[in-house]
PDB file of N, CA and C in Angstrom:
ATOM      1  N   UNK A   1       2.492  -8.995  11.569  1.00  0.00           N
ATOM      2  CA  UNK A   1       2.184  -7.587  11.623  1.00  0.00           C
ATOM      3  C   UNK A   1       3.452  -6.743  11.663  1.00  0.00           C
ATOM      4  N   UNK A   2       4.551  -7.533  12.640  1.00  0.00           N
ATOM      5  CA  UNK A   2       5.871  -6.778  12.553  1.00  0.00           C
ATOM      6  C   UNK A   2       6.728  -6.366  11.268  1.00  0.00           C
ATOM      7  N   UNK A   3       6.470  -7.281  10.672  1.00  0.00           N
ATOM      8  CA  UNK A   3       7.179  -7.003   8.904  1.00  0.00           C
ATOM      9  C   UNK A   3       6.637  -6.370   8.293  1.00  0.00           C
ATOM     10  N   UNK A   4       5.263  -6.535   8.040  1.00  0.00           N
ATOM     11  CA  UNK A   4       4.237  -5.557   7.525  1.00  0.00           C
ATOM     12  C   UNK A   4       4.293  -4.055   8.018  1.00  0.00           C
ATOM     13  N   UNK A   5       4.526  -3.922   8.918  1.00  0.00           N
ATOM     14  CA  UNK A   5       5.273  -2.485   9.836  1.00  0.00           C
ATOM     15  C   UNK A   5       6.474  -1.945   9.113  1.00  0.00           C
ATOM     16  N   UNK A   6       7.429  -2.950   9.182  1.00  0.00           N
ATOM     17  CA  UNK A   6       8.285  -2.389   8.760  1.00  0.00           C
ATOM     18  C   UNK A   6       8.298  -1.695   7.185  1.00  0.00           C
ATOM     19  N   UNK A   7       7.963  -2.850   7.015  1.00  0.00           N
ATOM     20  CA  UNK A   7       7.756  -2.403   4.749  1.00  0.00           C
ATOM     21  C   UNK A   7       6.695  -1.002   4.752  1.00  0.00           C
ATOM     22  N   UNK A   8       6.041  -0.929   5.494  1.00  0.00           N
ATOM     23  CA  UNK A   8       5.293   0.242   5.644  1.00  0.00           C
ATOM     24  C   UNK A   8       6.000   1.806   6.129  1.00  0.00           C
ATOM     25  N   UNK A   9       7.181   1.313   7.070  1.00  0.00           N
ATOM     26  CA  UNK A   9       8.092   2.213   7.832  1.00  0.00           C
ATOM     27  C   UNK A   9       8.833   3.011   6.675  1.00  0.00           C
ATOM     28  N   UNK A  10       9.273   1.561   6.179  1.00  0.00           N
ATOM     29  CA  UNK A  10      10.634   1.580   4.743  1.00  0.00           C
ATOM     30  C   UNK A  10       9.687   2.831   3.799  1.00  0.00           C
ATOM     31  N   UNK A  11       8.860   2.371   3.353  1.00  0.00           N
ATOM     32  CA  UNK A  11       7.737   3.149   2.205  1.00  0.00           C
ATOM     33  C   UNK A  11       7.751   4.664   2.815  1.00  0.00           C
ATOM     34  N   UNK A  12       7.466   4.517   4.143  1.00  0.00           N
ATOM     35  CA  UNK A  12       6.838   5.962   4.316  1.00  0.00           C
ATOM     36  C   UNK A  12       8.207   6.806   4.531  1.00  0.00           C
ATOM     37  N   UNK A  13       9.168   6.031   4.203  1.00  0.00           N
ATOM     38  CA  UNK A  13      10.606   6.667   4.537  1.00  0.00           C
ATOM     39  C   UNK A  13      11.085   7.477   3.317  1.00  0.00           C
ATOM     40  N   UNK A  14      10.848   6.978   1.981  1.00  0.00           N
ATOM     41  CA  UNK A  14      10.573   7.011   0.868  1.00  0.00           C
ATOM     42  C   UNK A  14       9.966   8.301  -0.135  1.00  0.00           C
ATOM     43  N   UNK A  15       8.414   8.817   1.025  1.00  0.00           N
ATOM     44  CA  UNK A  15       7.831   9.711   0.371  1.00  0.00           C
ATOM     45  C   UNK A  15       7.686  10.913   1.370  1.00  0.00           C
ATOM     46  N   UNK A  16       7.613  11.981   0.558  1.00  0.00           N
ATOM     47  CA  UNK A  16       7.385  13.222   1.183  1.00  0.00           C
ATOM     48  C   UNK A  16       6.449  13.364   2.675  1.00  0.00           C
ATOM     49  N   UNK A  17       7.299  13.921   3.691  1.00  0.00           N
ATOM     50  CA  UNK A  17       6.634  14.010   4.861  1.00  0.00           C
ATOM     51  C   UNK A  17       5.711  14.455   4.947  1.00  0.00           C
ATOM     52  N   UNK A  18       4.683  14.934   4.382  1.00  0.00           N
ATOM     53  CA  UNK A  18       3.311  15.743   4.348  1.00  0.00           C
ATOM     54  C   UNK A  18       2.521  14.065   3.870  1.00  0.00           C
ATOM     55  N   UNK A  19       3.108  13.582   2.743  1.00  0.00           N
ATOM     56  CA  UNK A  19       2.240  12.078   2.714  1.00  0.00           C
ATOM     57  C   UNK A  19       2.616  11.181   3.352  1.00  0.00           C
ATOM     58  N   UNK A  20       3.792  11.233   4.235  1.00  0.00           N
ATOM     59  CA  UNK A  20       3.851   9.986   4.976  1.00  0.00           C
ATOM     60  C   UNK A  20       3.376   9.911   6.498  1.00  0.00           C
ATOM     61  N   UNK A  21       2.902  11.022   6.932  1.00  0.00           N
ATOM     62  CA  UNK A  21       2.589  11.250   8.293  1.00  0.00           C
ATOM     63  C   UNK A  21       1.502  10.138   8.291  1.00  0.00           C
ATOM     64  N   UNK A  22       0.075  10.505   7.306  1.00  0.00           N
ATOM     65  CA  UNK A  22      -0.786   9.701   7.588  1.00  0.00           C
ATOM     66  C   UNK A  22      -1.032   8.140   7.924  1.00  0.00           C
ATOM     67  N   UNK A  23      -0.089   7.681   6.889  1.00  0.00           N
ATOM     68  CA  UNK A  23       0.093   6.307   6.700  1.00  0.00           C
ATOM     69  C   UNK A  23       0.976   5.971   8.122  1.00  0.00           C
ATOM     70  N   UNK A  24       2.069   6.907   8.548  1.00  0.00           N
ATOM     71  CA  UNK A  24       2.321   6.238   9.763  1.00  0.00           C
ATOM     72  C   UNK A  24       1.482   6.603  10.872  1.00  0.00           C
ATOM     73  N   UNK A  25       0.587   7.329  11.292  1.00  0.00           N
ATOM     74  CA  UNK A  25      -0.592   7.701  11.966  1.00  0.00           C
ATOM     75  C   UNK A  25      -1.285   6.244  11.924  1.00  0.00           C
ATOM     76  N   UNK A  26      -1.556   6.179  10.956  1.00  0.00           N
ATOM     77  CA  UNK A  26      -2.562   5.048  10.746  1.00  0.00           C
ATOM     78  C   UNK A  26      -1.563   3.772  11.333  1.00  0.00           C
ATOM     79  N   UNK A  27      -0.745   3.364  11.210  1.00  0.00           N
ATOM     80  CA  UNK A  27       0.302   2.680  11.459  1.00  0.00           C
ATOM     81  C   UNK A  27       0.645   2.577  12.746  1.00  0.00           C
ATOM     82  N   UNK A  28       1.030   3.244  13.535  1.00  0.00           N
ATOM     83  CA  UNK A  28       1.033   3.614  14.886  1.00  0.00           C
ATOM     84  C   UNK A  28      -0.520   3.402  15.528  1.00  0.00           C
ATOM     85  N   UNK A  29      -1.673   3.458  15.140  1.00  0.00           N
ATOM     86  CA  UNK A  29      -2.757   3.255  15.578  1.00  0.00           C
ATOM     87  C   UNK A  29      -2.941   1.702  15.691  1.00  0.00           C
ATOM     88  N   UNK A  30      -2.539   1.064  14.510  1.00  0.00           N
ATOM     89  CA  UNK A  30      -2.899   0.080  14.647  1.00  0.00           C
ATOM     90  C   UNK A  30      -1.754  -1.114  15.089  1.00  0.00           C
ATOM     91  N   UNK A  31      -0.554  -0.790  15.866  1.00  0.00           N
ATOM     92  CA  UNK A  31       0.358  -0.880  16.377  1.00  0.00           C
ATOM     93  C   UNK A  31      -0.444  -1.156  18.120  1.00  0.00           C
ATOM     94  N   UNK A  32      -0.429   0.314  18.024  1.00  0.00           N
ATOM     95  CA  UNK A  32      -0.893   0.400  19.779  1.00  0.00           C
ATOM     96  C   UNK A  32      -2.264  -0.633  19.869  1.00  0.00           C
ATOM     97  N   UNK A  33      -3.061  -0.712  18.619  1.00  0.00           N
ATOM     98  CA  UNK A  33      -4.590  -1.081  19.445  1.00  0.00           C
ATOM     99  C   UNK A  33      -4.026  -2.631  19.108  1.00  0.00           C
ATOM    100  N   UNK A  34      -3.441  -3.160  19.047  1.00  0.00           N
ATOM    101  CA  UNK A  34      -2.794  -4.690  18.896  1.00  0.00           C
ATOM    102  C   UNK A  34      -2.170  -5.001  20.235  1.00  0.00           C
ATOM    103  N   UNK A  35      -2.427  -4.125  20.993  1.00  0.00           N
ATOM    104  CA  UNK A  35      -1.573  -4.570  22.337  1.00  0.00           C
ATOM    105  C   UNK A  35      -2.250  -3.211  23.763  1.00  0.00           C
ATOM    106  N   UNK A  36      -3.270  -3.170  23.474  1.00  0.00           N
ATOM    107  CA  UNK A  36      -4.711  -2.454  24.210  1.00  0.00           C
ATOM    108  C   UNK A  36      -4.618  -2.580  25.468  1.00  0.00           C
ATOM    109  N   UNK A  37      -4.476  -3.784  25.887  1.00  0.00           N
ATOM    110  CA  UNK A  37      -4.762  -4.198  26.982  1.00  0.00           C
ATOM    111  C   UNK A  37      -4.193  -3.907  28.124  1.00  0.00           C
ATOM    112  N   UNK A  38      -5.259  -3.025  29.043  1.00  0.00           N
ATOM    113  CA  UNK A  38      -5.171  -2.846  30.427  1.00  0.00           C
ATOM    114  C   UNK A  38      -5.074  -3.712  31.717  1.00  0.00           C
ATOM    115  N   UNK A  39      -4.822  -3.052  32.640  1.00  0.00           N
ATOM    116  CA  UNK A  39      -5.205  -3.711  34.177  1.00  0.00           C
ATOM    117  C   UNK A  39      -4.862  -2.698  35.040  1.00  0.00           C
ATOM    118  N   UNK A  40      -5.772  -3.072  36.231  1.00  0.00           N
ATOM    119  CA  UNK A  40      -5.455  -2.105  37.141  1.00  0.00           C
ATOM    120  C   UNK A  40      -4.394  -2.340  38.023  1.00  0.00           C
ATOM    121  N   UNK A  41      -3.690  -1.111  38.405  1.00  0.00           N
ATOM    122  CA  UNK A  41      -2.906  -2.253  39.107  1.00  0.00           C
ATOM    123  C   UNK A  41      -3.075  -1.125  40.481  1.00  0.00           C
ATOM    124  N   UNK A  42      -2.148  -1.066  41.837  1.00  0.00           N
ATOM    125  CA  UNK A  42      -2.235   0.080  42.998  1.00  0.00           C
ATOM    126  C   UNK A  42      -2.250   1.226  42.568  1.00  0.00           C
ATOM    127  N   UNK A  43      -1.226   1.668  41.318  1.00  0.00           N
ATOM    128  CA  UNK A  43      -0.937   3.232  41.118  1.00  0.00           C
ATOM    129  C   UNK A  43      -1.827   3.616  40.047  1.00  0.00           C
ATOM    130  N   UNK A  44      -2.744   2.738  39.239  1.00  0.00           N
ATOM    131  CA  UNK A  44      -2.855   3.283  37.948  1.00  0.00           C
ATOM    132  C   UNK A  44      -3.023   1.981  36.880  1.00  0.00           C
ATOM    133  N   UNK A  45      -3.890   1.873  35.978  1.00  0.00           N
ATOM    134  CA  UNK A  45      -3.691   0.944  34.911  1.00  0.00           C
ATOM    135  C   UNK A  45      -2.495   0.785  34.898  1.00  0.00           C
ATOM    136  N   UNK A  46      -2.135  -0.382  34.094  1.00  0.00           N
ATOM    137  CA  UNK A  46      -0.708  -0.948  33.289  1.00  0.00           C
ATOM    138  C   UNK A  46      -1.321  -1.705  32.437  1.00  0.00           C
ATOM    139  N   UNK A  47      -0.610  -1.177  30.875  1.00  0.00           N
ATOM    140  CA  UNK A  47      -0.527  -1.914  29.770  1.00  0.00           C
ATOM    141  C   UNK A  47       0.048  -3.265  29.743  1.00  0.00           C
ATOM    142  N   UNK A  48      -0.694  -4.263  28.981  1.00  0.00           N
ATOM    143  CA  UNK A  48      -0.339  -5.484  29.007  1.00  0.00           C
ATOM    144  C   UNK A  48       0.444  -5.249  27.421  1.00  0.00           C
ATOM    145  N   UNK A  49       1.476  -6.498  27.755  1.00  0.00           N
ATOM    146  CA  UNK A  49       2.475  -6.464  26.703  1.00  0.00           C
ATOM    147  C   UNK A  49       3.000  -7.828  25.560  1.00  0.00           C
ATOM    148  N   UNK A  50       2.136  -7.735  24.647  1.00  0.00           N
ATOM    149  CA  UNK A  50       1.921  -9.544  24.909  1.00  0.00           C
ATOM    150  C   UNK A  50       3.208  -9.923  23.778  1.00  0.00           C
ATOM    151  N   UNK A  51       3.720  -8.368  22.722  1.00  0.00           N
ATOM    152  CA  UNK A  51       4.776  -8.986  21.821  1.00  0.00           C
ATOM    153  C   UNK A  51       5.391  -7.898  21.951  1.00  0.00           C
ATOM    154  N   UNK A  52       6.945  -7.992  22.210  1.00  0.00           N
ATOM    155  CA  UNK A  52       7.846  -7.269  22.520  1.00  0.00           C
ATOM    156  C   UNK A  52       8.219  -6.450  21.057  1.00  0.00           C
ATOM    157  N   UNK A  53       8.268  -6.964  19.861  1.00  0.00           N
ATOM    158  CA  UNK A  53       8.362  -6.698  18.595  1.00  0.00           C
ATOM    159  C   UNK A  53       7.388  -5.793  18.025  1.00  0.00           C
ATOM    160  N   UNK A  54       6.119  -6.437  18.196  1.00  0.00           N
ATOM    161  CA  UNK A  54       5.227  -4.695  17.908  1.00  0.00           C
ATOM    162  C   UNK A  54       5.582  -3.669  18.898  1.00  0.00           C
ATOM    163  N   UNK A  55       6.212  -3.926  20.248  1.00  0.00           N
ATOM    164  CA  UNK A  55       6.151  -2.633  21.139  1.00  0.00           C
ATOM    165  C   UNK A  55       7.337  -1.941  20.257  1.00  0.00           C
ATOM    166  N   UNK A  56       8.523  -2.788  20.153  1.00  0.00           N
ATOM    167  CA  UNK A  56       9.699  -1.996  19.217  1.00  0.00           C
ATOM    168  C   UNK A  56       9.233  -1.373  17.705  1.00  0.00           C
ATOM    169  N   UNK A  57       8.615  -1.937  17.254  1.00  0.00           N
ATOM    170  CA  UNK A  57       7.621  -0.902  15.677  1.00  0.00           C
ATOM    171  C   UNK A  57       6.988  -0.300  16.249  1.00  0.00           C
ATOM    172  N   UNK A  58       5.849  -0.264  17.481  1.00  0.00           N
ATOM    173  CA  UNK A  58       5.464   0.817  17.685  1.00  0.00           C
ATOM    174  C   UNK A  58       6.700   2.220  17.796  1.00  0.00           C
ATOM    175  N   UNK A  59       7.646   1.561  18.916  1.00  0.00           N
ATOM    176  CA  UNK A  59       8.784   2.754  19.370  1.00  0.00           C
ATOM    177  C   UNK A  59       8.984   3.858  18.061  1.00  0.00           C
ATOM    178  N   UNK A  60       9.908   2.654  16.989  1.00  0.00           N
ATOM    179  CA  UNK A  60       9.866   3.196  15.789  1.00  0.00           C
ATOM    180  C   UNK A  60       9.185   3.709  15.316  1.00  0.00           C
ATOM    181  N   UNK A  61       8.168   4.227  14.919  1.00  0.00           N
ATOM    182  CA  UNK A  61       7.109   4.366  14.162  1.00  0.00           C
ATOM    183  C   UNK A  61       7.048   6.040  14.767  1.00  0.00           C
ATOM    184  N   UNK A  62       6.998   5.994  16.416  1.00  0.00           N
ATOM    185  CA  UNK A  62       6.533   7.100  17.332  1.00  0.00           C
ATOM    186  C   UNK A  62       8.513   8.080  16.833  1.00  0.00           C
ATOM    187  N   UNK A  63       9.101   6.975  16.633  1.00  0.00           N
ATOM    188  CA  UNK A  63      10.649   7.774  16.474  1.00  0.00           C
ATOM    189  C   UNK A  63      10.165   8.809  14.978  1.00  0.00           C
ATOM    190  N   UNK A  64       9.951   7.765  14.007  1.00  0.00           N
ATOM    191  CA  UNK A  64       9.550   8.885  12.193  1.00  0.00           C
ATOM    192  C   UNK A  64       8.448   9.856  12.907  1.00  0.00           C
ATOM    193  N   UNK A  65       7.411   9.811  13.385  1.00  0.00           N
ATOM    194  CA  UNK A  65       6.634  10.314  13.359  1.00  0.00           C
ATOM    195  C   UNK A  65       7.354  11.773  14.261  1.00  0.00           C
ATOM    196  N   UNK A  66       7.883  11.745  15.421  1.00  0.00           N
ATOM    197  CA  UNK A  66       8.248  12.897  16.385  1.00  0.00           C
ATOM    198  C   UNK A  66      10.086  13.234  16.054  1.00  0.00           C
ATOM    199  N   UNK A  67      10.272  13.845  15.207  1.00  0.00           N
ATOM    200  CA  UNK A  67      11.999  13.845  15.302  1.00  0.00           C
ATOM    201  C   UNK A  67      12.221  14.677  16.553  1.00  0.00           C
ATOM    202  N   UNK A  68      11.360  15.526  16.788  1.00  0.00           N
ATOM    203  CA  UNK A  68      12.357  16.611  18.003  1.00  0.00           C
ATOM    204  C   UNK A  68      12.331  15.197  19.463  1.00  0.00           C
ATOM    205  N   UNK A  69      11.527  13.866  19.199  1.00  0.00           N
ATOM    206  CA  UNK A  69      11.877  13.021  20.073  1.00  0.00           C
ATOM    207  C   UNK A  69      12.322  11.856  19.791  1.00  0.00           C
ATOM    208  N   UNK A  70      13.244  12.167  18.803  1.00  0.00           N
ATOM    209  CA  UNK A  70      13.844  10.920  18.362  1.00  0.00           C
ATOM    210  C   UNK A  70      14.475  10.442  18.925  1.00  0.00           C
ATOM    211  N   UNK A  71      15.221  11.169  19.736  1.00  0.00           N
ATOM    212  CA  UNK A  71      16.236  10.218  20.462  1.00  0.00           C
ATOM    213  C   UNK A  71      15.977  10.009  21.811  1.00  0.00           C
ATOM    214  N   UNK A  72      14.786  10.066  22.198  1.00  0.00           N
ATOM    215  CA  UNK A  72      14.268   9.261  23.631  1.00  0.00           C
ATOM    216  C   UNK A  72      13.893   7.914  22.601  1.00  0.00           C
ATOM    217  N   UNK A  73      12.793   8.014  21.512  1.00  0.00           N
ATOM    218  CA  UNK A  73      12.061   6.794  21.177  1.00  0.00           C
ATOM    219  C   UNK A  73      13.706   6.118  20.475  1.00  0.00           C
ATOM    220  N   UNK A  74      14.129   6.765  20.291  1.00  0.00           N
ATOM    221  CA  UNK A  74      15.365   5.674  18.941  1.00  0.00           C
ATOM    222  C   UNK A  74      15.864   4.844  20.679  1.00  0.00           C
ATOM    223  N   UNK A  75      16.413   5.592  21.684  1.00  0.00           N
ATOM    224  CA  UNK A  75      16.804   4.877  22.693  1.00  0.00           C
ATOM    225  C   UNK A  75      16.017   4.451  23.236  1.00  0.00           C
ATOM    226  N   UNK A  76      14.300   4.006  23.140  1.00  0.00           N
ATOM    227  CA  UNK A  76      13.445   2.770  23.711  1.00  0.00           C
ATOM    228  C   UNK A  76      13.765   1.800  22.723  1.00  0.00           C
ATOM    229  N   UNK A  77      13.703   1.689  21.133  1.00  0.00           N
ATOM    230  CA  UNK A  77      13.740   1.067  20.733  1.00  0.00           C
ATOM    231  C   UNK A  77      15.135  -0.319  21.060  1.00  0.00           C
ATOM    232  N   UNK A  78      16.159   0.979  20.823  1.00  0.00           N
ATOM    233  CA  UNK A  78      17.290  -0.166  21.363  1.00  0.00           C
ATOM    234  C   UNK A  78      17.491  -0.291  22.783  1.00  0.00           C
ATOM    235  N   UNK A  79      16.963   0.486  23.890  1.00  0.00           N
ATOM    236  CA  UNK A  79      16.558  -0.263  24.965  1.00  0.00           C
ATOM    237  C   UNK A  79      16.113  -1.695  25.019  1.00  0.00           C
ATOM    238  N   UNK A  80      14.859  -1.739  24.615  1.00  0.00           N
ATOM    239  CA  UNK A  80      13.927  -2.952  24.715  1.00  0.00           C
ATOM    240  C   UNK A  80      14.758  -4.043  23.086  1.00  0.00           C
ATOM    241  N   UNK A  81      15.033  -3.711  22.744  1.00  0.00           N
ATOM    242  CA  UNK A  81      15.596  -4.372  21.461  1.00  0.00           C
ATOM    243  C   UNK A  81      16.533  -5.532  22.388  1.00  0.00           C
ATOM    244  N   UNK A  82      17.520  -4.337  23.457  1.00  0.00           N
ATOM    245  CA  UNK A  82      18.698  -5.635  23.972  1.00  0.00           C
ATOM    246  C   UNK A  82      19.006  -5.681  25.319  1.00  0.00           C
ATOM    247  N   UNK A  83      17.336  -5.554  25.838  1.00  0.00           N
ATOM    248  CA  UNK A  83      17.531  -6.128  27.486  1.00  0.00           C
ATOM    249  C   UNK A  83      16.879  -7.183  27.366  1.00  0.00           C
ATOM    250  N   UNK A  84      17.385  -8.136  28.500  1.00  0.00           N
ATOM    251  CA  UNK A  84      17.287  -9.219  28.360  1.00  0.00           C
ATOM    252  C   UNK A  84      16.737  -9.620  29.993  1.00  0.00           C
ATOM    253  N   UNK A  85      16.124 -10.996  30.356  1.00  0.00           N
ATOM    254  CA  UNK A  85      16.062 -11.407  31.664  1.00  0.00           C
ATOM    255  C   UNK A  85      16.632 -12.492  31.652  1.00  0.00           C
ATOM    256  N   UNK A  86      17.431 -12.964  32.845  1.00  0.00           N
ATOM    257  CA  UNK A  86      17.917 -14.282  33.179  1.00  0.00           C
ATOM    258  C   UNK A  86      18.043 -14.351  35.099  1.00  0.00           C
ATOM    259  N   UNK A  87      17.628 -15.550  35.473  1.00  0.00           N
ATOM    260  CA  UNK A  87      17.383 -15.207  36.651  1.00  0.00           C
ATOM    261  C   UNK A  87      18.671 -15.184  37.663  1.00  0.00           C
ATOM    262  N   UNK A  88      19.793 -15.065  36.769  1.00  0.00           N
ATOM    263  CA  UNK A  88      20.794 -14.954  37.770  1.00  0.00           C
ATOM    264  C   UNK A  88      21.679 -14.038  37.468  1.00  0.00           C
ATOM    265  N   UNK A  89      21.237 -12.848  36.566  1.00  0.00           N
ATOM    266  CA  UNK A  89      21.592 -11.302  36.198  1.00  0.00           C
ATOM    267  C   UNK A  89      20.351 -10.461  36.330  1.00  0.00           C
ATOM    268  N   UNK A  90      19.152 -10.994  36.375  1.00  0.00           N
ATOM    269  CA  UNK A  90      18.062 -10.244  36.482  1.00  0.00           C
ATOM    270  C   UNK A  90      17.709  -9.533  35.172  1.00  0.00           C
ATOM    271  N   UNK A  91      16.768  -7.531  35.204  1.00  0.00           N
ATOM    272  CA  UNK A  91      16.607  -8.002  33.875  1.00  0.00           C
ATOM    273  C   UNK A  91      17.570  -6.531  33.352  1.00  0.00           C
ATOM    274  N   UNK A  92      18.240  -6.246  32.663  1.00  0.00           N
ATOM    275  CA  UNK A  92      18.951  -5.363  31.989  1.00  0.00           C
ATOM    276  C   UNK A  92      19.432  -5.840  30.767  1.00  0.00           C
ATOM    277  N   UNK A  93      20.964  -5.225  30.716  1.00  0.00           N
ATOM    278  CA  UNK A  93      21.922  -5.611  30.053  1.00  0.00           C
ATOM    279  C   UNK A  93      23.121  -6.831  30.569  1.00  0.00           C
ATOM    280  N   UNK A  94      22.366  -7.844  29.834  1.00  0.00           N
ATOM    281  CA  UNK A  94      22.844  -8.984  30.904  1.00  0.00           C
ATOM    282  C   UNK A  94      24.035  -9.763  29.824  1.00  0.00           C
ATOM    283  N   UNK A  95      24.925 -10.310  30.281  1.00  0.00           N
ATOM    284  CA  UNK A  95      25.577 -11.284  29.146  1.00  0.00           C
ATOM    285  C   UNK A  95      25.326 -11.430  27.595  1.00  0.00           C
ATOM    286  N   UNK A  96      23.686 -12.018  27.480  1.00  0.00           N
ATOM    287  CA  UNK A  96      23.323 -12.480  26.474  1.00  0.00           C
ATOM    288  C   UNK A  96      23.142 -11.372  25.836  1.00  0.00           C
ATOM    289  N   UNK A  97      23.087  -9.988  26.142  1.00  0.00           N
ATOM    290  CA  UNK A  97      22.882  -8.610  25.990  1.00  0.00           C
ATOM    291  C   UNK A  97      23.881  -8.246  24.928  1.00  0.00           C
ATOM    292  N   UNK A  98      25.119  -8.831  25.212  1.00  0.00           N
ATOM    293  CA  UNK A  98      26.599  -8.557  24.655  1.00  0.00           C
ATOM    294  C   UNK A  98      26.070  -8.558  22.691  1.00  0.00           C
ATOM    295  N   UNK A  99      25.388  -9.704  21.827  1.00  0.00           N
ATOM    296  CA  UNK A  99      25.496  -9.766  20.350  1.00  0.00           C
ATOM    297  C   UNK A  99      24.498  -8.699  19.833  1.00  0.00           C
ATOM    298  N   UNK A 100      23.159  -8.108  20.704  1.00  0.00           N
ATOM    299  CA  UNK A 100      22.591  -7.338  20.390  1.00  0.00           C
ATOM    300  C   UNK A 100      23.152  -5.914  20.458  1.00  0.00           C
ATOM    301  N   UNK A 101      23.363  -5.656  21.514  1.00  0.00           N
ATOM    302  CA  UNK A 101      24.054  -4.810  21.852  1.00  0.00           C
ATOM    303  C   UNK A 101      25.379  -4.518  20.243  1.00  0.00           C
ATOM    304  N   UNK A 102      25.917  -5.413  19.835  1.00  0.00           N
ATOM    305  CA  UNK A 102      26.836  -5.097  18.860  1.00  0.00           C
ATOM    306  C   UNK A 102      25.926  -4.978  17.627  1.00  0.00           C
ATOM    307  N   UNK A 103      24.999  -5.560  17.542  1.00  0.00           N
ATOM    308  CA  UNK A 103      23.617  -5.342  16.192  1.00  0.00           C
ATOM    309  C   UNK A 103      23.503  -3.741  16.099  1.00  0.00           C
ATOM    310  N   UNK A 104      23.186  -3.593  17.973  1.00  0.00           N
ATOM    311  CA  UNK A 104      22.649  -1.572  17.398  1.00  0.00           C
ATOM    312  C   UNK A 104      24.234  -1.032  16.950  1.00  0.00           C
ATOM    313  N   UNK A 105      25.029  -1.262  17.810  1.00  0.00           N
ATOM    314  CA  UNK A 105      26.359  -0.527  16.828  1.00  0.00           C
ATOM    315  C   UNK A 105      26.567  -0.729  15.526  1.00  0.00           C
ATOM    316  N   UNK A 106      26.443  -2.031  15.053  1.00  0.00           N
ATOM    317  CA  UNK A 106      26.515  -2.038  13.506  1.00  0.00           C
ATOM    318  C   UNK A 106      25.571  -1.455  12.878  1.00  0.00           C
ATOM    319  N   UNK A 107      24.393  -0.846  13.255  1.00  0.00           N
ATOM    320  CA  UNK A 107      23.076   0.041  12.654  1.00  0.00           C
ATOM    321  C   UNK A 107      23.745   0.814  12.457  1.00  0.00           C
ATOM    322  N   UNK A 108      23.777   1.509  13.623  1.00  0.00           N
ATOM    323  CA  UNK A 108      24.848   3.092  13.365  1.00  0.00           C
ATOM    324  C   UNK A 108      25.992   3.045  12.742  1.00  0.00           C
ATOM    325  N   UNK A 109      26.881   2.079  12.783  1.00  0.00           N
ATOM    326  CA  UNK A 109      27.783   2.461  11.846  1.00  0.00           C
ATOM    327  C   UNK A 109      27.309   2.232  10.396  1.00  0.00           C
ATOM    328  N   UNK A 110      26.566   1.450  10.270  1.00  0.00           N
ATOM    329  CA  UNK A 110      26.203   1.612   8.934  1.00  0.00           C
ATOM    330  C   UNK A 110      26.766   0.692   7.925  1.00  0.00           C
TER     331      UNK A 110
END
């Protein structure tokens, strides 16, 4: 579904923003309902998270779709893109953090 996202991302990148809203609407819908799942927890439901990769196409997707919030979603995406858990750094930007972490710089630079 994640690749299929993307080639869909790429496309709608492609055509005029009046026709690409829908397709990523639709896209983003079926993003989120792939990963639905609730629970209750003390404060409030919490979303269950079962693939870290659709949550990052979702991010994306919510980034084309909202520019005046692009750069909260562009920084979830590479948030969650290069935190990592290990149980003796816990979970952030940990060591193994270090080659991803150089992936998003090479995005931006281009």
């Amino acid at each position: 579904m994640v690749s299929a996202a993307v080639k869909k991302m790429a496309a709608a990148l492609e055509m005029p923003s009046g026709k690409a809203a829908p397709l990523l609407y639709d896209l983003l819908s079926e993003l989120v309902n792939v990963q639905n799942e609730h629970r209750p927890y003390k404060w409030g439901a919490i979303r269950i998270i079962h693939s870290s990769e659709t949550l990052l196409a979702e991010y994306a997707v919510r980034c084309l779709l909202n520019p005046s919030e692009s750069a909260y979603w562009g920084y979830q995406v590479a948030r969650h893109y290069a935190e990592r858990y290990d149980s003796h750094f816990g979970t952030g930007l940990i060591p193994v953090s270090a080659p991803l972490v150089d992936d998003i710089v090479e995005f931006w630079r281009g």
